[in-house]
PDB file of N, CA and C in Angstrom:
ATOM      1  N   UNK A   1       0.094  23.940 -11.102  1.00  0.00           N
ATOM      2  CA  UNK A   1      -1.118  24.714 -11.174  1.00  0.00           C
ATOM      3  C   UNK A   1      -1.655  25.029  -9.772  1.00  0.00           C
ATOM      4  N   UNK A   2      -1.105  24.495  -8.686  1.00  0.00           N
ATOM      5  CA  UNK A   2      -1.676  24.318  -7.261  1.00  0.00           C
ATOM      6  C   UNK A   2      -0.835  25.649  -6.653  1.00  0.00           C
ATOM      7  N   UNK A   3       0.327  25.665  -7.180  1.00  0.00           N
ATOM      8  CA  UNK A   3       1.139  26.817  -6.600  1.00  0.00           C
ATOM      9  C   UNK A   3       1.278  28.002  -6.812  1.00  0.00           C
ATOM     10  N   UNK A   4       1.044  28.055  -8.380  1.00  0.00           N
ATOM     11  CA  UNK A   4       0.595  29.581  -9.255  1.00  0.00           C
ATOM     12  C   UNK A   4      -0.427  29.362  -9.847  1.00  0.00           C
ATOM     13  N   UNK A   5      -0.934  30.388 -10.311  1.00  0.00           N
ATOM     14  CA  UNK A   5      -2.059  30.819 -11.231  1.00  0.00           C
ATOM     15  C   UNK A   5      -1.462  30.210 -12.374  1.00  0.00           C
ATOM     16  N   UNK A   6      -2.624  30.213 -13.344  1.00  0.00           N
ATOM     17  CA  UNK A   6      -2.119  29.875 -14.686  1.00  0.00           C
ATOM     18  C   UNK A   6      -1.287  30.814 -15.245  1.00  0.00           C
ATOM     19  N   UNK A   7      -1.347  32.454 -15.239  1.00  0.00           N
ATOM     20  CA  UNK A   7      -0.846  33.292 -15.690  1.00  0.00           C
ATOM     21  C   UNK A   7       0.543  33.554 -15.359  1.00  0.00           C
ATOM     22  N   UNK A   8       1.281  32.945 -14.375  1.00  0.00           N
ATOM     23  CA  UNK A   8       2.091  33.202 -13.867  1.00  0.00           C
ATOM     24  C   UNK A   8       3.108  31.977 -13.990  1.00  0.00           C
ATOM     25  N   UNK A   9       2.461  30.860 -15.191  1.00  0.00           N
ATOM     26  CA  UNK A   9       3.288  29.356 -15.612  1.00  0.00           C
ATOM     27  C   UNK A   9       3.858  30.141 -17.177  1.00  0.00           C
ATOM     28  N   UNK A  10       3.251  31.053 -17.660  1.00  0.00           N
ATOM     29  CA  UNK A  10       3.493  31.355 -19.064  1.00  0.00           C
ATOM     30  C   UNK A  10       4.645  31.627 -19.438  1.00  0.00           C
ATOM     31  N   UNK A  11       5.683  32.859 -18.685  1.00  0.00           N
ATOM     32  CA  UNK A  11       7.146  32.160 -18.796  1.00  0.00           C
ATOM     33  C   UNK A  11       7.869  31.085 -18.643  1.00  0.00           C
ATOM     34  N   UNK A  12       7.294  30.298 -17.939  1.00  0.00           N
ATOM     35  CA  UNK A  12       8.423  29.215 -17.948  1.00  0.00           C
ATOM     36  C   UNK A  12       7.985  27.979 -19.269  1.00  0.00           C
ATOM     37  N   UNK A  13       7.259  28.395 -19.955  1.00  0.00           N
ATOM     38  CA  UNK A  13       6.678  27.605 -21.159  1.00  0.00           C
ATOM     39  C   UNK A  13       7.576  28.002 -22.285  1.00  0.00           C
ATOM     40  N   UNK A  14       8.032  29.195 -22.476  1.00  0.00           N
ATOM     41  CA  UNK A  14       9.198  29.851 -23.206  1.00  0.00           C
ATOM     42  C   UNK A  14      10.681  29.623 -22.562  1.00  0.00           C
ATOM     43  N   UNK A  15      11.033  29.039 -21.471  1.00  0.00           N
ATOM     44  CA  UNK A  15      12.808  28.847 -21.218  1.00  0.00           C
ATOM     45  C   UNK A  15      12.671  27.833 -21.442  1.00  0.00           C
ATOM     46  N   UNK A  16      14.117  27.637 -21.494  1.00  0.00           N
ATOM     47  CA  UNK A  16      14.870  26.294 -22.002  1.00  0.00           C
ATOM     48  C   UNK A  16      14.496  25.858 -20.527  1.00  0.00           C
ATOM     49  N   UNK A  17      15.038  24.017 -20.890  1.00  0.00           N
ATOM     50  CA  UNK A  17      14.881  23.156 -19.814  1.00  0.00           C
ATOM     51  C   UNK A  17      15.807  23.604 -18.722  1.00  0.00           C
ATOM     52  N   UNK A  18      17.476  23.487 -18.927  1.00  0.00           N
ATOM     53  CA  UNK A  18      18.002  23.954 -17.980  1.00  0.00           C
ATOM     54  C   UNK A  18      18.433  24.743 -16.743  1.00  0.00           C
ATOM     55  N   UNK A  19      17.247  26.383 -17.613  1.00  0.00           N
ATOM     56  CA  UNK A  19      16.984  26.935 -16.216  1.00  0.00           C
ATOM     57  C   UNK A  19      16.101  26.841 -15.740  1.00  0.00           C
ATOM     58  N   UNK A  20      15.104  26.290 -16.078  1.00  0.00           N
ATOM     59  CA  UNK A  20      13.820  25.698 -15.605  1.00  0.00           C
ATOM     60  C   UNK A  20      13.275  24.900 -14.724  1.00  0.00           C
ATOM     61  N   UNK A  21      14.861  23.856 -15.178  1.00  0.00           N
ATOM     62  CA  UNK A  21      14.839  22.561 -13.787  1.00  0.00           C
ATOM     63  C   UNK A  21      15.450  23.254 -12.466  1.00  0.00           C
ATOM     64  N   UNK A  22      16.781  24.401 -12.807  1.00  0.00           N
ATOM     65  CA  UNK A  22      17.152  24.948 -11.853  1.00  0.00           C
ATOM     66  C   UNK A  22      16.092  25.566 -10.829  1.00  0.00           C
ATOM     67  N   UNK A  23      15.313  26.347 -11.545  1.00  0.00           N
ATOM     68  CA  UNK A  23      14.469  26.999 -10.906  1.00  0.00           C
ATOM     69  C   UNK A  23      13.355  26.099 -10.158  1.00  0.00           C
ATOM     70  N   UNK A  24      13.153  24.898 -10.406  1.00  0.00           N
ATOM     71  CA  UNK A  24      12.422  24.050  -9.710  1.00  0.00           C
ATOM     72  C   UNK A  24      12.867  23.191  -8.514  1.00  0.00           C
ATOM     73  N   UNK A  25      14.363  23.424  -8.488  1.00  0.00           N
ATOM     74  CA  UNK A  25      15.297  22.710  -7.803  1.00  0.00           C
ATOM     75  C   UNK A  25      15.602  23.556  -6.567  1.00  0.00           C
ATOM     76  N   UNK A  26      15.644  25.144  -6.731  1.00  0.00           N
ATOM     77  CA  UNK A  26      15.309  25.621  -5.908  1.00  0.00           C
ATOM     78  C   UNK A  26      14.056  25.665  -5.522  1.00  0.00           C
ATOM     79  N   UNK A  27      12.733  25.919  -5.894  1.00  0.00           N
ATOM     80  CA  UNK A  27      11.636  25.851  -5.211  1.00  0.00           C
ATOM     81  C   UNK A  27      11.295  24.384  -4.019  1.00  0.00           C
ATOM     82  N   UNK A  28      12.000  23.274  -4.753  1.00  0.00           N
ATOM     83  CA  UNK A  28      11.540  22.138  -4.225  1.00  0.00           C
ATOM     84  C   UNK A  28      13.059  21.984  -2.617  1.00  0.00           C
ATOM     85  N   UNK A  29      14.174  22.791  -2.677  1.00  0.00           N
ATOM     86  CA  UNK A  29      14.729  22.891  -1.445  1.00  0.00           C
ATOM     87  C   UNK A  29      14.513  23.433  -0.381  1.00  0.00           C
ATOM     88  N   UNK A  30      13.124  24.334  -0.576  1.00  0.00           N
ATOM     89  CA  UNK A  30      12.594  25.283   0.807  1.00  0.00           C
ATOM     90  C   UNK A  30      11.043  24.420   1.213  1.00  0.00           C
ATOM     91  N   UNK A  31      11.021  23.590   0.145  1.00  0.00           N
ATOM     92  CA  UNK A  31       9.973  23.071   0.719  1.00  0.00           C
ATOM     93  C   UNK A  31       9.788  21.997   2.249  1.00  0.00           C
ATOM     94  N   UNK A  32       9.046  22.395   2.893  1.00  0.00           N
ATOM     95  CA  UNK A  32       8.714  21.688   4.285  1.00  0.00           C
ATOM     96  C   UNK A  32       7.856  20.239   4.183  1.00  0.00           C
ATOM     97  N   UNK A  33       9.422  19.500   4.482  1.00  0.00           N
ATOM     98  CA  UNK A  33       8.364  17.911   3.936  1.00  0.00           C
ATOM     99  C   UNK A  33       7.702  17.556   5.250  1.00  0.00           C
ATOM    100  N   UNK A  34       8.161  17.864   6.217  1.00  0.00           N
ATOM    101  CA  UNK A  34       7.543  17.192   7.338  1.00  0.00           C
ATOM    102  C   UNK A  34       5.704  17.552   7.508  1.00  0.00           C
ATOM    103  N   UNK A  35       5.420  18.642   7.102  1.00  0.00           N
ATOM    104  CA  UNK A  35       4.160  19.502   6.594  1.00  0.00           C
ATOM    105  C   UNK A  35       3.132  18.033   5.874  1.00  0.00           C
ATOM    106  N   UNK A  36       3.550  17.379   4.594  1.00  0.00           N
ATOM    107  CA  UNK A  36       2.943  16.092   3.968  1.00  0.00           C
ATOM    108  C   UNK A  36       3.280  14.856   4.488  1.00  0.00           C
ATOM    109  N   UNK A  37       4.206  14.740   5.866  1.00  0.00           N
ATOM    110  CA  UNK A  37       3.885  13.445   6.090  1.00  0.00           C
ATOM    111  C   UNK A  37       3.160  13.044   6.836  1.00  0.00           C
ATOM    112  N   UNK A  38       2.867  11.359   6.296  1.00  0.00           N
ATOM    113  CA  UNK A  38       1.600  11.231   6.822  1.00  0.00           C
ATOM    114  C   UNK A  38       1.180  10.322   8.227  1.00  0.00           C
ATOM    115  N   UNK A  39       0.173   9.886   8.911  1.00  0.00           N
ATOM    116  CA  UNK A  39       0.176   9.768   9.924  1.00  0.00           C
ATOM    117  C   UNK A  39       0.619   8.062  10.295  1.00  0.00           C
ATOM    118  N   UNK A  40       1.213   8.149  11.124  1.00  0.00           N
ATOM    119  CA  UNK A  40       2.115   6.411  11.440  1.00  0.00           C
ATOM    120  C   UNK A  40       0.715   5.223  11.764  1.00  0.00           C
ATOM    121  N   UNK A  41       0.914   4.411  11.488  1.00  0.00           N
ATOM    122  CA  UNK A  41       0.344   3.052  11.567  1.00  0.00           C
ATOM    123  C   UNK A  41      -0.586   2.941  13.426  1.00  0.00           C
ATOM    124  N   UNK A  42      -1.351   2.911  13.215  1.00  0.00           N
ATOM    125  CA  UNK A  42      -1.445   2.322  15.023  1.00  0.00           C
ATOM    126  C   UNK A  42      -1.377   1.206  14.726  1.00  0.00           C
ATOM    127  N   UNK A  43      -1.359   0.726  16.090  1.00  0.00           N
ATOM    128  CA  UNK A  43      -1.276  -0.867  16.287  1.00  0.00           C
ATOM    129  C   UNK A  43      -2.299  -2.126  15.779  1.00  0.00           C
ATOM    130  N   UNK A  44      -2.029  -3.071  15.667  1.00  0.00           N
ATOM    131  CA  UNK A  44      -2.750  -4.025  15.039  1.00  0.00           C
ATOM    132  C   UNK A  44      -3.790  -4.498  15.818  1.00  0.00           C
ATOM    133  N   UNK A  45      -4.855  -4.582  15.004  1.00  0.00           N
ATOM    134  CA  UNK A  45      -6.013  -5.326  15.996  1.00  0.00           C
ATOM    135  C   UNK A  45      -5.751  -6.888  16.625  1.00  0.00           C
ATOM    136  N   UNK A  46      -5.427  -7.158  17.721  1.00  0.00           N
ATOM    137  CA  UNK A  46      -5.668  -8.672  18.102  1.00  0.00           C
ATOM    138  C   UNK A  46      -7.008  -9.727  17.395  1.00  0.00           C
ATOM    139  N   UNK A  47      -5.984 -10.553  16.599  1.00  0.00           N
ATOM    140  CA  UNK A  47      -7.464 -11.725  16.106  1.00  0.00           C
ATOM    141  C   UNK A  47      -8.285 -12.574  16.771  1.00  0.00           C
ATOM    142  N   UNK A  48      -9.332 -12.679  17.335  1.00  0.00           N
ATOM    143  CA  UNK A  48      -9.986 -13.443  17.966  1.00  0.00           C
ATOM    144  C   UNK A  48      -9.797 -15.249  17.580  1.00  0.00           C
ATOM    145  N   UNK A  49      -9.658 -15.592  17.998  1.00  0.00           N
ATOM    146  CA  UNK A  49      -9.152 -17.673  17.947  1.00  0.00           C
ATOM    147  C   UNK A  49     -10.722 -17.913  18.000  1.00  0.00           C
ATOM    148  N   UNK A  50     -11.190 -18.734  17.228  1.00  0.00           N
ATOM    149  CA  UNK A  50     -12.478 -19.395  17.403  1.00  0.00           C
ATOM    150  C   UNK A  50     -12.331 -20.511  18.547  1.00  0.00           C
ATOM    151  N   UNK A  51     -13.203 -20.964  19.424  1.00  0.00           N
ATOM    152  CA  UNK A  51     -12.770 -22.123  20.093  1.00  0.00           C
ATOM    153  C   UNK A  51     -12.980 -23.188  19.579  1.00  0.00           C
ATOM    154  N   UNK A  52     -12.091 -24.183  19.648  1.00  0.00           N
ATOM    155  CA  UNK A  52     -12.583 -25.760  19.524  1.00  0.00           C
ATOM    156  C   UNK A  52     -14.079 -26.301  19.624  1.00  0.00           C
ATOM    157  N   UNK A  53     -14.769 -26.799  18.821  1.00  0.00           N
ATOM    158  CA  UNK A  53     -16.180 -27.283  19.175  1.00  0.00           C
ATOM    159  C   UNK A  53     -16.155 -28.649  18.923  1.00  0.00           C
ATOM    160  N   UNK A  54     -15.760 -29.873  19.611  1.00  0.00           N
ATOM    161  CA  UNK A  54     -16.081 -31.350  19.479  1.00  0.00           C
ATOM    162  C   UNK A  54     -17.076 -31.523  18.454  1.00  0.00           C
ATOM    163  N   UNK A  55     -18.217 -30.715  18.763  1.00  0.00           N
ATOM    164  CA  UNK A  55     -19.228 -31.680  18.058  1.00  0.00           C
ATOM    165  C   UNK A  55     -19.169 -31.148  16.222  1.00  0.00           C
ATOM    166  N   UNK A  56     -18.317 -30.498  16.136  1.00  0.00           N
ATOM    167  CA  UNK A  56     -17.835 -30.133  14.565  1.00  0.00           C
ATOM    168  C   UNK A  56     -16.210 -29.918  14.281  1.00  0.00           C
ATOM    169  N   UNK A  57     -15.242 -30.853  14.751  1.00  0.00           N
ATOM    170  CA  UNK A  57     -14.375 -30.796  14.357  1.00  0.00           C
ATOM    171  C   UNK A  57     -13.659 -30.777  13.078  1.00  0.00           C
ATOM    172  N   UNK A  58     -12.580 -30.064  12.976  1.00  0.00           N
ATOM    173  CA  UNK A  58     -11.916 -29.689  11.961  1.00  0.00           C
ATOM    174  C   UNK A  58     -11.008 -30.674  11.291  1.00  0.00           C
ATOM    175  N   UNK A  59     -11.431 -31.042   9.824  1.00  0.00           N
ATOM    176  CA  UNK A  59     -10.792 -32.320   8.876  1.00  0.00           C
ATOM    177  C   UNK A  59     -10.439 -32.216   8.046  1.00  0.00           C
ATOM    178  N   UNK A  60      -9.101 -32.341   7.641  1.00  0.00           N
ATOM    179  CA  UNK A  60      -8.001 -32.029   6.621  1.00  0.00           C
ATOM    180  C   UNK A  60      -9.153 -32.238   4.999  1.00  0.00           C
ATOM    181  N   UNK A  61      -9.085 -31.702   4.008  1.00  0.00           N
ATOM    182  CA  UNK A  61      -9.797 -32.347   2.578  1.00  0.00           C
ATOM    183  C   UNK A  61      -8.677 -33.439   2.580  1.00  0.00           C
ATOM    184  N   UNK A  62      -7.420 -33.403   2.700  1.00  0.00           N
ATOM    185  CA  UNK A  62      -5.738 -34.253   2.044  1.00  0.00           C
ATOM    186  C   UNK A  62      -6.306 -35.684   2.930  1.00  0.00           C
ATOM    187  N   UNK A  63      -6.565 -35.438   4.616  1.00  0.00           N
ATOM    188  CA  UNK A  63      -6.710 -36.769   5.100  1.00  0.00           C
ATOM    189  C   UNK A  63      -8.169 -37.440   4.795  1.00  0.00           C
ATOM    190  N   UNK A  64      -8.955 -36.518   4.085  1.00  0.00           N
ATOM    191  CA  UNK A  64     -10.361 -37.536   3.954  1.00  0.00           C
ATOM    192  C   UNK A  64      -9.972 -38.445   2.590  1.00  0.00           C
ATOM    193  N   UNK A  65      -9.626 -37.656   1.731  1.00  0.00           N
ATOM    194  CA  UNK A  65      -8.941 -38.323   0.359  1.00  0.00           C
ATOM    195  C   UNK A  65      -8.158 -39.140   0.427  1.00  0.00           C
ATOM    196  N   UNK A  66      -7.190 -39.341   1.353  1.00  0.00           N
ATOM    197  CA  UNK A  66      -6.184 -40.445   1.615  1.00  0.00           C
ATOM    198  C   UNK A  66      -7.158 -41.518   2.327  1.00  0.00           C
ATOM    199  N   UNK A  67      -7.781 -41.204   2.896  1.00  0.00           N
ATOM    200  CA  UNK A  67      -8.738 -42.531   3.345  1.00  0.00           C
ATOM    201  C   UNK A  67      -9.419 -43.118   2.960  1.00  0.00           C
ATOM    202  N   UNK A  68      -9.910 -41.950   1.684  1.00  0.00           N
ATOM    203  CA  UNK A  68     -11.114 -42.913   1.088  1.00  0.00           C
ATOM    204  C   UNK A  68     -10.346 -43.856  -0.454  1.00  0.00           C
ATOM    205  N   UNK A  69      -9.273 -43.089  -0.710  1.00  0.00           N
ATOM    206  CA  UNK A  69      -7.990 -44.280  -1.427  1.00  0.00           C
ATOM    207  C   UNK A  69      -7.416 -45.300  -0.947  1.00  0.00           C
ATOM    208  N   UNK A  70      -7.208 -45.523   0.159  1.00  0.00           N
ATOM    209  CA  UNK A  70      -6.981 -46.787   1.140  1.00  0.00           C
ATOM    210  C   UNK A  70      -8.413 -47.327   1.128  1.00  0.00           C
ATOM    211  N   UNK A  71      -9.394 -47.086   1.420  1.00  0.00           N
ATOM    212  CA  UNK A  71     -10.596 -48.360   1.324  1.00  0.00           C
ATOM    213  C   UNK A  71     -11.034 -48.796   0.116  1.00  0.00           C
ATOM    214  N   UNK A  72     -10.379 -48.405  -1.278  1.00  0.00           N
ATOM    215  CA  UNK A  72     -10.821 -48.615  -2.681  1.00  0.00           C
ATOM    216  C   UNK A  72      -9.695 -49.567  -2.750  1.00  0.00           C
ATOM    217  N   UNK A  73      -8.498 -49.556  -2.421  1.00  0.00           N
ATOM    218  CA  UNK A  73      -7.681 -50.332  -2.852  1.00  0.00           C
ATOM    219  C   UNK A  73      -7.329 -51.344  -2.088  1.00  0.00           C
ATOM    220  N   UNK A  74      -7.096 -53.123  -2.454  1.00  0.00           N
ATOM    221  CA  UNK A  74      -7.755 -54.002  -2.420  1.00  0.00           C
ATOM    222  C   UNK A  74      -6.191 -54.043  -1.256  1.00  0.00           C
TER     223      UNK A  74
END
């Protein structure tokens, strides 16, 4: 519908499939793909690293749980 008018799809609603696909097979070999492709990736943003802060260090949930199962058991 982007390429013809509506009025101008009405024969091909009456042929058979076979010349139909032909005829689409040629339309779709002159077509210019480089025209729809699309634009390449730029580069990735660099992630910022938070720094280390002593006074809130970072603690496994696995090693607080293992510790607090070692002081329950006798």
């Amino acid at each position: 519908m982007i390429a013809l008018p509506p009025p101008e799809w009405r024969p091909f609603g009456k042929m058979a499939i076979e010349p139909f696909v032909e005829i689409l097979k040629e339309w779709a070999a002159q077509i210019n793909l480089k025209r729809f492709k699309s634009s390449p990736r730029g580069p990735k943003k660099a992630v910022k690293k938070n720094e280390y802060d002593p006074k809130h260090p970072h603690v496994s949930t696995a090693r607080l749980l293992n510790q607090k199962e070692n002081k329950r058991s006798p």
